[in-house]
PDB file of N, CA and C in Angstrom:
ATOM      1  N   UNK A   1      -7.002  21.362 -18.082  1.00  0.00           N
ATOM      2  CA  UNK A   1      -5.938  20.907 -17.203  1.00  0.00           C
ATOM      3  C   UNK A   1      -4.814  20.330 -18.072  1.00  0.00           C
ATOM      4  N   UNK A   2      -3.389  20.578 -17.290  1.00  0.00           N
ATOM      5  CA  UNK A   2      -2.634  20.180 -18.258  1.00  0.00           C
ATOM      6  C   UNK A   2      -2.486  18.083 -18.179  1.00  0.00           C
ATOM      7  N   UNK A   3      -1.452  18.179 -18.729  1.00  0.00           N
ATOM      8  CA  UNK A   3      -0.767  16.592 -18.738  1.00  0.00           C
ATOM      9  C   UNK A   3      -0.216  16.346 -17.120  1.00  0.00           C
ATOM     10  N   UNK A   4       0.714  17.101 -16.863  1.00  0.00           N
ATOM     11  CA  UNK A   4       1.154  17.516 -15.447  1.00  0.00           C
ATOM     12  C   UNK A   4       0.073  17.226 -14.342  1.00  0.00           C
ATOM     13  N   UNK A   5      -1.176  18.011 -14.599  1.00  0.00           N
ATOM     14  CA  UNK A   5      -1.612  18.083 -13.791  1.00  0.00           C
ATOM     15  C   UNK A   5      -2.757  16.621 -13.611  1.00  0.00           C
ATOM     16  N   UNK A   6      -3.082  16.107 -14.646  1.00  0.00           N
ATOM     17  CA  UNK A   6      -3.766  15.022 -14.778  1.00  0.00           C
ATOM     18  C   UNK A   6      -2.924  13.642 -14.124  1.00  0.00           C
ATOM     19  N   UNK A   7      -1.483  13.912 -14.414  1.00  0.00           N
ATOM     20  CA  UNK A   7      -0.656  12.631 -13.540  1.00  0.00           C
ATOM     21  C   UNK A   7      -0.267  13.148 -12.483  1.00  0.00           C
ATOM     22  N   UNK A   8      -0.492  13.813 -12.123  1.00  0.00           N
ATOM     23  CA  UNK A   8      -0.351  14.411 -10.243  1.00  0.00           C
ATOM     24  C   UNK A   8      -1.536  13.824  -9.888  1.00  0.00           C
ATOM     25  N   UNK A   9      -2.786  14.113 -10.286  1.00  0.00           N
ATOM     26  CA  UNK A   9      -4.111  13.624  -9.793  1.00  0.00           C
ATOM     27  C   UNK A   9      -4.102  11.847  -9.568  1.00  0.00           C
ATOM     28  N   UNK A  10      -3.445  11.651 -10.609  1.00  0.00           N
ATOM     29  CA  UNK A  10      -3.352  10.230 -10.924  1.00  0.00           C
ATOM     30  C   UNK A  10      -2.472   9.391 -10.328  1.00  0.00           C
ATOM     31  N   UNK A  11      -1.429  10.051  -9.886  1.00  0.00           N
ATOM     32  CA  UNK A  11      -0.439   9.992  -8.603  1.00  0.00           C
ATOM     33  C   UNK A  11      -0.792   9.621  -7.095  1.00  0.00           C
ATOM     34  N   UNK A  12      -1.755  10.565  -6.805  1.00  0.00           N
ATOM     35  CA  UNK A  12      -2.375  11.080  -5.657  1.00  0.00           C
ATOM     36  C   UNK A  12      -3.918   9.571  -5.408  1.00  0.00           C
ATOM     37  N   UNK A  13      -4.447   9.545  -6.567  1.00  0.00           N
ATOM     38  CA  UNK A  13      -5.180   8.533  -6.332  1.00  0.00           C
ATOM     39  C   UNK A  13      -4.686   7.426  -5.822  1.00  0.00           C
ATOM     40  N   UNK A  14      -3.545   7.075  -6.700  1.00  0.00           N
ATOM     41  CA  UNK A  14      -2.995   5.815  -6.515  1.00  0.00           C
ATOM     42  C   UNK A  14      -2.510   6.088  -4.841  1.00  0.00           C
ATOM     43  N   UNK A  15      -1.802   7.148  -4.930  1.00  0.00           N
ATOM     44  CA  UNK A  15      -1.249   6.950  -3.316  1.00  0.00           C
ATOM     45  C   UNK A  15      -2.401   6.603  -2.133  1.00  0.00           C
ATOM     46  N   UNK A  16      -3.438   7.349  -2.600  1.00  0.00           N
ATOM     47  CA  UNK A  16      -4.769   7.397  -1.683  1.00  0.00           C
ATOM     48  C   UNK A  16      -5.307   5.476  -1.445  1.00  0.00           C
ATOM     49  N   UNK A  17      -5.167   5.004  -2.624  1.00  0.00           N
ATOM     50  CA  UNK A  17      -5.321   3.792  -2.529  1.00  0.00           C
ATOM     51  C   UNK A  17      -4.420   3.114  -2.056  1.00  0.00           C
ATOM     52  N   UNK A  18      -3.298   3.102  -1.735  1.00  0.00           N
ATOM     53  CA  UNK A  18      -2.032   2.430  -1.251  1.00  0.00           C
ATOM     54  C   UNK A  18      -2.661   2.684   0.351  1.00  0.00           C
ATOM     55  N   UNK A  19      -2.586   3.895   0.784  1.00  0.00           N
ATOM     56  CA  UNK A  19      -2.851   4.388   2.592  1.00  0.00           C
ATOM     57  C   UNK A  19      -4.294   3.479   2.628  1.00  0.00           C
ATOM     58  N   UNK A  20      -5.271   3.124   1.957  1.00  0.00           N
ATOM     59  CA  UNK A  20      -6.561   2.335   2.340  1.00  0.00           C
ATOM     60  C   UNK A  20      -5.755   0.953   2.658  1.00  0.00           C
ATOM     61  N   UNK A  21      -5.614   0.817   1.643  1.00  0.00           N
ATOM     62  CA  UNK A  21      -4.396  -0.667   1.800  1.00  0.00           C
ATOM     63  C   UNK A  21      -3.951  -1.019   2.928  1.00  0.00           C
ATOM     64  N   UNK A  22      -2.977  -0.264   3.145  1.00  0.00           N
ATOM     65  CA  UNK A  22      -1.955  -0.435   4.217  1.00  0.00           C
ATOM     66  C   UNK A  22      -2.985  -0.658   5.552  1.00  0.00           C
ATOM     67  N   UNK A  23      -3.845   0.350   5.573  1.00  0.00           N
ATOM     68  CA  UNK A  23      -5.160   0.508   6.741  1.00  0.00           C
ATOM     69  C   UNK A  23      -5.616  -1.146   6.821  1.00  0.00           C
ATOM     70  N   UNK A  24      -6.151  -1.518   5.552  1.00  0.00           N
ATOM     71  CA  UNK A  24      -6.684  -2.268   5.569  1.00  0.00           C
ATOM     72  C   UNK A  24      -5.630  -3.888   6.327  1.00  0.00           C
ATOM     73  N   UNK A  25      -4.658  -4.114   5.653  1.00  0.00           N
ATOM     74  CA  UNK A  25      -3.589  -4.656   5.806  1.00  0.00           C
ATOM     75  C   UNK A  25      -3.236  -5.137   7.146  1.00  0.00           C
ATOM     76  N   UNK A  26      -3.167  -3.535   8.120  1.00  0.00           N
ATOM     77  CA  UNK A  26      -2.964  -3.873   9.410  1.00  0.00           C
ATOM     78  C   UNK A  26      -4.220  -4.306   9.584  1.00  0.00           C
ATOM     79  N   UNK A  27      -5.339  -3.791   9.594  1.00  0.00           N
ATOM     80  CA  UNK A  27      -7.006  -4.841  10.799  1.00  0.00           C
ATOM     81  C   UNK A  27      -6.570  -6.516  10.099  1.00  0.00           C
ATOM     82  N   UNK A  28      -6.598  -6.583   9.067  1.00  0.00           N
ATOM     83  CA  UNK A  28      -6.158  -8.126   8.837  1.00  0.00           C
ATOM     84  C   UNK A  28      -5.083  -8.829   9.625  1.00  0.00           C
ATOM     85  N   UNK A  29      -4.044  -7.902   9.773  1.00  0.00           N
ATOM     86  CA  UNK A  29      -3.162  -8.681  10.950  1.00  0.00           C
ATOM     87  C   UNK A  29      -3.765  -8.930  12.046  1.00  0.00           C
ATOM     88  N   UNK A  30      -4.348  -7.875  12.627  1.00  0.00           N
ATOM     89  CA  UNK A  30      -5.179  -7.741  13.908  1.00  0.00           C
ATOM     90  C   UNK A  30      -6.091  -8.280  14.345  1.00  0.00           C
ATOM     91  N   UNK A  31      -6.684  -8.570  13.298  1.00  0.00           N
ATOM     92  CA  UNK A  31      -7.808 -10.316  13.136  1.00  0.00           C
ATOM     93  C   UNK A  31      -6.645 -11.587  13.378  1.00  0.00           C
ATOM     94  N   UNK A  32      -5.688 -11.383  12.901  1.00  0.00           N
ATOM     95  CA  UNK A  32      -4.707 -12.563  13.464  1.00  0.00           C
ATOM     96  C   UNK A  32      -3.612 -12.809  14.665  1.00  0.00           C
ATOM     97  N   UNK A  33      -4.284 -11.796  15.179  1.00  0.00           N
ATOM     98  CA  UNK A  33      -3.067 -11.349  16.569  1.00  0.00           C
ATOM     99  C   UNK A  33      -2.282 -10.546  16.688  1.00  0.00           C
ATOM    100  N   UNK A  34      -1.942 -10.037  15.830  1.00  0.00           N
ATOM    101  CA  UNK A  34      -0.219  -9.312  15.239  1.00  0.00           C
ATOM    102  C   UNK A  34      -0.607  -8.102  15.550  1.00  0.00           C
ATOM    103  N   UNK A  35      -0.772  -7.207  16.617  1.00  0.00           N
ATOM    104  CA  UNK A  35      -1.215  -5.979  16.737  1.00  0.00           C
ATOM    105  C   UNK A  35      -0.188  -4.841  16.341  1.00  0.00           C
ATOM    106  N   UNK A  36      -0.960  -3.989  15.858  1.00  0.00           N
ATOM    107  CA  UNK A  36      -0.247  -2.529  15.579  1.00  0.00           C
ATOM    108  C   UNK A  36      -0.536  -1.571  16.054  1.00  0.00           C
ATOM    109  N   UNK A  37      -0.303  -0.638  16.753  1.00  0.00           N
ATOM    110  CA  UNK A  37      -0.543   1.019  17.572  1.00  0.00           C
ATOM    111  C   UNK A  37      -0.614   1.516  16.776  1.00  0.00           C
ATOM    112  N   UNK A  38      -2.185   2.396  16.507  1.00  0.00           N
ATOM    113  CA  UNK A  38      -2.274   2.777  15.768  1.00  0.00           C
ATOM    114  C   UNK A  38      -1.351   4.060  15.081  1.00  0.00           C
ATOM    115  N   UNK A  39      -0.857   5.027  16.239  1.00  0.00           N
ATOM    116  CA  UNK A  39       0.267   6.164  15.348  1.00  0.00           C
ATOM    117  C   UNK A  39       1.310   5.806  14.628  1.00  0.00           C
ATOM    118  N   UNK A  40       1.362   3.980  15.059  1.00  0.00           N
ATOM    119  CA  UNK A  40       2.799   3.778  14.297  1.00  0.00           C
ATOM    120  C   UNK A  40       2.341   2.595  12.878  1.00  0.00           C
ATOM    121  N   UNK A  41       1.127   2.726  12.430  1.00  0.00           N
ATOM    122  CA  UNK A  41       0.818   2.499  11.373  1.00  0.00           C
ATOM    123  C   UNK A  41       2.200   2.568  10.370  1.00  0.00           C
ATOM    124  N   UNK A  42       2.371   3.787   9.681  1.00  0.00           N
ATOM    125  CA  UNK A  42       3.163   4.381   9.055  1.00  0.00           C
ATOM    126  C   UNK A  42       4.684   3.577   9.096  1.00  0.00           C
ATOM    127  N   UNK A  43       5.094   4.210  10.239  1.00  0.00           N
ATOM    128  CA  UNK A  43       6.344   3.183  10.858  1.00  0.00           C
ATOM    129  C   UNK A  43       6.568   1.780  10.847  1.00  0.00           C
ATOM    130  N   UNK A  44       5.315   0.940  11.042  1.00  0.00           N
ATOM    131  CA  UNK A  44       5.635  -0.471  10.739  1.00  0.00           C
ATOM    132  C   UNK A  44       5.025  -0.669   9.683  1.00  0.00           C
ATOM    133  N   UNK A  45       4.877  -0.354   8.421  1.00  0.00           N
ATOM    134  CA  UNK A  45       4.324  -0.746   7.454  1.00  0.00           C
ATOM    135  C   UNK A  45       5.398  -1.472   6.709  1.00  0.00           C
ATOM    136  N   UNK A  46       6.209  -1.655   6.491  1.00  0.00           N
ATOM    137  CA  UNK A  46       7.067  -2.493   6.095  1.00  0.00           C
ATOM    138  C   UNK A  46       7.459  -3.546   6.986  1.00  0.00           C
ATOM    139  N   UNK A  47       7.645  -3.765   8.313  1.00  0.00           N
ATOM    140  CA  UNK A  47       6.883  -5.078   9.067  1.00  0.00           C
ATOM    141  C   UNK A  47       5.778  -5.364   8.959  1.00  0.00           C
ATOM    142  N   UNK A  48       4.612  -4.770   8.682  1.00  0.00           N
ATOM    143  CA  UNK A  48       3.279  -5.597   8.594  1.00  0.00           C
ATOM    144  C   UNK A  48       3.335  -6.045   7.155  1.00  0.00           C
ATOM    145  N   UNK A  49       4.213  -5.717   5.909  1.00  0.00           N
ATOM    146  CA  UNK A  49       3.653  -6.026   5.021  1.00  0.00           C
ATOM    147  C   UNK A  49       4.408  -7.374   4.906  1.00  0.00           C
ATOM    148  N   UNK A  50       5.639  -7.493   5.286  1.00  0.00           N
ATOM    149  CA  UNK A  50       6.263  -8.656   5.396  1.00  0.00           C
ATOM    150  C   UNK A  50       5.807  -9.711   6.221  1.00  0.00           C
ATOM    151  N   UNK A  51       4.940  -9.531   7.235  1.00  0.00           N
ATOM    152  CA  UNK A  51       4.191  -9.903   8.386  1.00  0.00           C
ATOM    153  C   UNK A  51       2.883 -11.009   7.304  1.00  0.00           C
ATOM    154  N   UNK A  52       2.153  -9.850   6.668  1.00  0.00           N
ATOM    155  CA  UNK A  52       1.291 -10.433   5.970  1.00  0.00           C
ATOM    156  C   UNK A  52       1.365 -11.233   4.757  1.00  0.00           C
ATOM    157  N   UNK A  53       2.543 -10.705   4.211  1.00  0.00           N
ATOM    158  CA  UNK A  53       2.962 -11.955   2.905  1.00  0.00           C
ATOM    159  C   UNK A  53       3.263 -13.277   3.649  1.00  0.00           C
ATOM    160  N   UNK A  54       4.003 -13.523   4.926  1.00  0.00           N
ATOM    161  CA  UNK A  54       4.480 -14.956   5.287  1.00  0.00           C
ATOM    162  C   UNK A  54       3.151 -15.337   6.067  1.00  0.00           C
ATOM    163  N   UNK A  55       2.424 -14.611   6.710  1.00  0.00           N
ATOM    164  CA  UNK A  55       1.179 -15.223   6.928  1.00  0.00           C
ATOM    165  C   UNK A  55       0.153 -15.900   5.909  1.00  0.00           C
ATOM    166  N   UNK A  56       0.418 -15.150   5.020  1.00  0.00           N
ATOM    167  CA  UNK A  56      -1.154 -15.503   3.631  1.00  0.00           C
ATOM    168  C   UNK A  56      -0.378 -16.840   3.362  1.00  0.00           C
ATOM    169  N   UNK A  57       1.071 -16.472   3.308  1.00  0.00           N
ATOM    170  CA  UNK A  57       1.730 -17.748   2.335  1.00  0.00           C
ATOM    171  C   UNK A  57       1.808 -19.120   3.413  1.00  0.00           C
ATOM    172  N   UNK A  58       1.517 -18.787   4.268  1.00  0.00           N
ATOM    173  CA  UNK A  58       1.453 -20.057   5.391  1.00  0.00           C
ATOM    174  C   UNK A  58      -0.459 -20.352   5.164  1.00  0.00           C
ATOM    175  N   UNK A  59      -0.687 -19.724   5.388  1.00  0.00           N
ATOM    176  CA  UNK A  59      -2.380 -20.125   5.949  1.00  0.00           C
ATOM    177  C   UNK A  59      -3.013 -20.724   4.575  1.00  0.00           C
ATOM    178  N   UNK A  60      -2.856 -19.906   3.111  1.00  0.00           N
ATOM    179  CA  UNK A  60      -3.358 -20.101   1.861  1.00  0.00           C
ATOM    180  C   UNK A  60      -2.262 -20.603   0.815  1.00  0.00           C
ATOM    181  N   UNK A  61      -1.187 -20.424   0.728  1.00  0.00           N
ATOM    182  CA  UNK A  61      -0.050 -20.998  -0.208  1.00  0.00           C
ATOM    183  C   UNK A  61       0.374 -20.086  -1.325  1.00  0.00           C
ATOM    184  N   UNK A  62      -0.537 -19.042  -0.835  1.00  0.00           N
ATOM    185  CA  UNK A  62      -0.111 -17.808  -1.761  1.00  0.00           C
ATOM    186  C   UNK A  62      -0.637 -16.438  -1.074  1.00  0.00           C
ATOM    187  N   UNK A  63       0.171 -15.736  -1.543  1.00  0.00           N
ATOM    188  CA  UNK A  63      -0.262 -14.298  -1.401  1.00  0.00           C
ATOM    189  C   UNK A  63      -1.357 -13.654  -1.344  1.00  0.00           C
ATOM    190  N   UNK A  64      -1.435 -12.944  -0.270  1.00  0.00           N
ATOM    191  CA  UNK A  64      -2.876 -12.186  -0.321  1.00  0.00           C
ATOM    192  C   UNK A  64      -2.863 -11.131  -0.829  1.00  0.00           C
ATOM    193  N   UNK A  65      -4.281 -10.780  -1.427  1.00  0.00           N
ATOM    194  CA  UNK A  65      -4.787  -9.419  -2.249  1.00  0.00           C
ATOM    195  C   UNK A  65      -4.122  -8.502  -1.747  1.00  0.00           C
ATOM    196  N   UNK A  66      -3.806  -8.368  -0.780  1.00  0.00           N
ATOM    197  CA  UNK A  66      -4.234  -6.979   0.140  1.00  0.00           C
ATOM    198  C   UNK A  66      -2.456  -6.428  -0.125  1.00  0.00           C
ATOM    199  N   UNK A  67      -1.580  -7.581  -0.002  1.00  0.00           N
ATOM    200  CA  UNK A  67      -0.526  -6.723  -0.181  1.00  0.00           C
ATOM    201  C   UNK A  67      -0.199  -6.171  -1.810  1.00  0.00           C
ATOM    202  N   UNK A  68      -0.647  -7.244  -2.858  1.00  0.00           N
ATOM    203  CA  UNK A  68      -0.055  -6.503  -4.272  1.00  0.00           C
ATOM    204  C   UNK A  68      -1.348  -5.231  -4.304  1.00  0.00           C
ATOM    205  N   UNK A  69      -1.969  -5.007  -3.600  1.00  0.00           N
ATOM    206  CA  UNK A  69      -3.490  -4.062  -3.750  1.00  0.00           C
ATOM    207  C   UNK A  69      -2.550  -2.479  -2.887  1.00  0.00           C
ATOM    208  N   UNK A  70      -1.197  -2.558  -2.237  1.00  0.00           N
ATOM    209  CA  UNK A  70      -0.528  -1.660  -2.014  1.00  0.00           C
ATOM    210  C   UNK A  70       0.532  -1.332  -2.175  1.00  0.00           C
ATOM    211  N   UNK A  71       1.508  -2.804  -2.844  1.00  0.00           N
ATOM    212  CA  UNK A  71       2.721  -2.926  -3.318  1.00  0.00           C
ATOM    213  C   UNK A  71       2.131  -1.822  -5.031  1.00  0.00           C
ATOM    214  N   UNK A  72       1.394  -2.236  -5.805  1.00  0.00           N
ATOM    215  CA  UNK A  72       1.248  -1.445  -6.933  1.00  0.00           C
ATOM    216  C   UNK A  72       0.973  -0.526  -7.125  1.00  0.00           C
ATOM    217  N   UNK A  73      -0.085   0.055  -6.339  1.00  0.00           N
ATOM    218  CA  UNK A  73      -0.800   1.639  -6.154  1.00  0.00           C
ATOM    219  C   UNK A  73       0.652   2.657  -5.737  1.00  0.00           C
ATOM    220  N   UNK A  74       1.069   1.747  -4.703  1.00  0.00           N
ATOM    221  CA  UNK A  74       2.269   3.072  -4.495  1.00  0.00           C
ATOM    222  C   UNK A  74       3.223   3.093  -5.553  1.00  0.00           C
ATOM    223  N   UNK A  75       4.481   2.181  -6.001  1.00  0.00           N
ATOM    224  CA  UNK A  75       5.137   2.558  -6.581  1.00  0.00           C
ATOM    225  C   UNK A  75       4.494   3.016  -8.471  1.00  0.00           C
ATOM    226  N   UNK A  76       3.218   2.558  -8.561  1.00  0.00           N
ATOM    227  CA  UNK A  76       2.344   3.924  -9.632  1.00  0.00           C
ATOM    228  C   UNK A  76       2.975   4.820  -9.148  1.00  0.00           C
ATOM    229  N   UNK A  77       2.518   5.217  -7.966  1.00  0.00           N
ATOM    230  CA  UNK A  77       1.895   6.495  -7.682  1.00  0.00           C
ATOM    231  C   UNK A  77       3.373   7.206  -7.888  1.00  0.00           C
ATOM    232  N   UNK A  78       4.449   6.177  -7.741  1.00  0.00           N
ATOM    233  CA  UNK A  78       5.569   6.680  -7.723  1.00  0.00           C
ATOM    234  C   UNK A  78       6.143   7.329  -8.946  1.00  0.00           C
ATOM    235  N   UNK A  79       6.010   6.334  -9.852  1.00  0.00           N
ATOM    236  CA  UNK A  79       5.927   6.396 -11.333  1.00  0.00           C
ATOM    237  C   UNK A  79       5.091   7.764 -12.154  1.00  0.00           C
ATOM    238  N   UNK A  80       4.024   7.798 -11.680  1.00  0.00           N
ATOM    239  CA  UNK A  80       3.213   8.965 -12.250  1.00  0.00           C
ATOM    240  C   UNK A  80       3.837  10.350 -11.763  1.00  0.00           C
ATOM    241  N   UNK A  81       4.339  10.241 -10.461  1.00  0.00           N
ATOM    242  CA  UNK A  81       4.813  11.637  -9.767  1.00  0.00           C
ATOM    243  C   UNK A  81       6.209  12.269 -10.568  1.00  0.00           C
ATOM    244  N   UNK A  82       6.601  11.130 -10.916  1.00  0.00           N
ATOM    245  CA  UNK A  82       8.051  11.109 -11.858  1.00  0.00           C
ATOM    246  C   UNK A  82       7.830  12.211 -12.961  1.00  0.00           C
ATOM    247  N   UNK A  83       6.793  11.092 -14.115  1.00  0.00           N
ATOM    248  CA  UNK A  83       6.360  11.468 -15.262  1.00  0.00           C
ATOM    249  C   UNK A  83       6.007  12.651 -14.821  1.00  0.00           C
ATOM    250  N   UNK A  84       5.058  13.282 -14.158  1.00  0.00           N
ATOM    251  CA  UNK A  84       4.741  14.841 -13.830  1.00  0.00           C
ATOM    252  C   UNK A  84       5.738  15.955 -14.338  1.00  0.00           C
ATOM    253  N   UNK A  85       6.653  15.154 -13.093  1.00  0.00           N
ATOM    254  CA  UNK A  85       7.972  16.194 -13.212  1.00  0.00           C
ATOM    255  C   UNK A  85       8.903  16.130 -14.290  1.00  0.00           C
ATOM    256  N   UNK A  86       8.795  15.099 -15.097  1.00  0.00           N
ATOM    257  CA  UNK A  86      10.054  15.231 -16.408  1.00  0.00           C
ATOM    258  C   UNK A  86       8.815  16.430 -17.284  1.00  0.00           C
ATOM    259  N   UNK A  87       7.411  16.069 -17.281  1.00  0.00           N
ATOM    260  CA  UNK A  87       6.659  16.989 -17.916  1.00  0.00           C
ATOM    261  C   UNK A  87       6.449  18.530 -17.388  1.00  0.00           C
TER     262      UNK A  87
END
């Protein structure tokens, strides 16, 4: 396999781990009231993630796992998809 093809894979993981995230992300709101429909997952993911940083940072005084556990995987994933293509 080439280089290309090893950071596409590596791309794709990371993204795969970002969508668990996000999954995960919303039931944590949903344990706190903040409901989401599920088709519009996708669509409010940038309200739930903002949702969940001012929640963690109210309840604990810092940030919860769950959002740098999808803030990083994606823009990797972003990063690796790049590198692919300059390669």
């Amino acid at each position: 396999m080439s280089i290309e093809g090893y950071l596409l894979m590596a791309a794709l993981v990371c993204g795969l781990w970002a969508v668990v995230s996000a999954v995960l992300l919303t039931v944590a709101l949903d344990r706190r009231g903040i409901k989401t429909p599920f088709p519009f997952i996708g669509a409010l993911l940038f309200r739930n993630l903002g949702l969940y940083k001012k929640t963690t940072l109210e309840e604990r005084g810092k940030v919860g796992p769950l959002y740098f556990s999808y803030v990083i995987p994606i823009n990797l994933a972003l990063v690796l998809a790049v590198c692919a293509l300059v390669f």
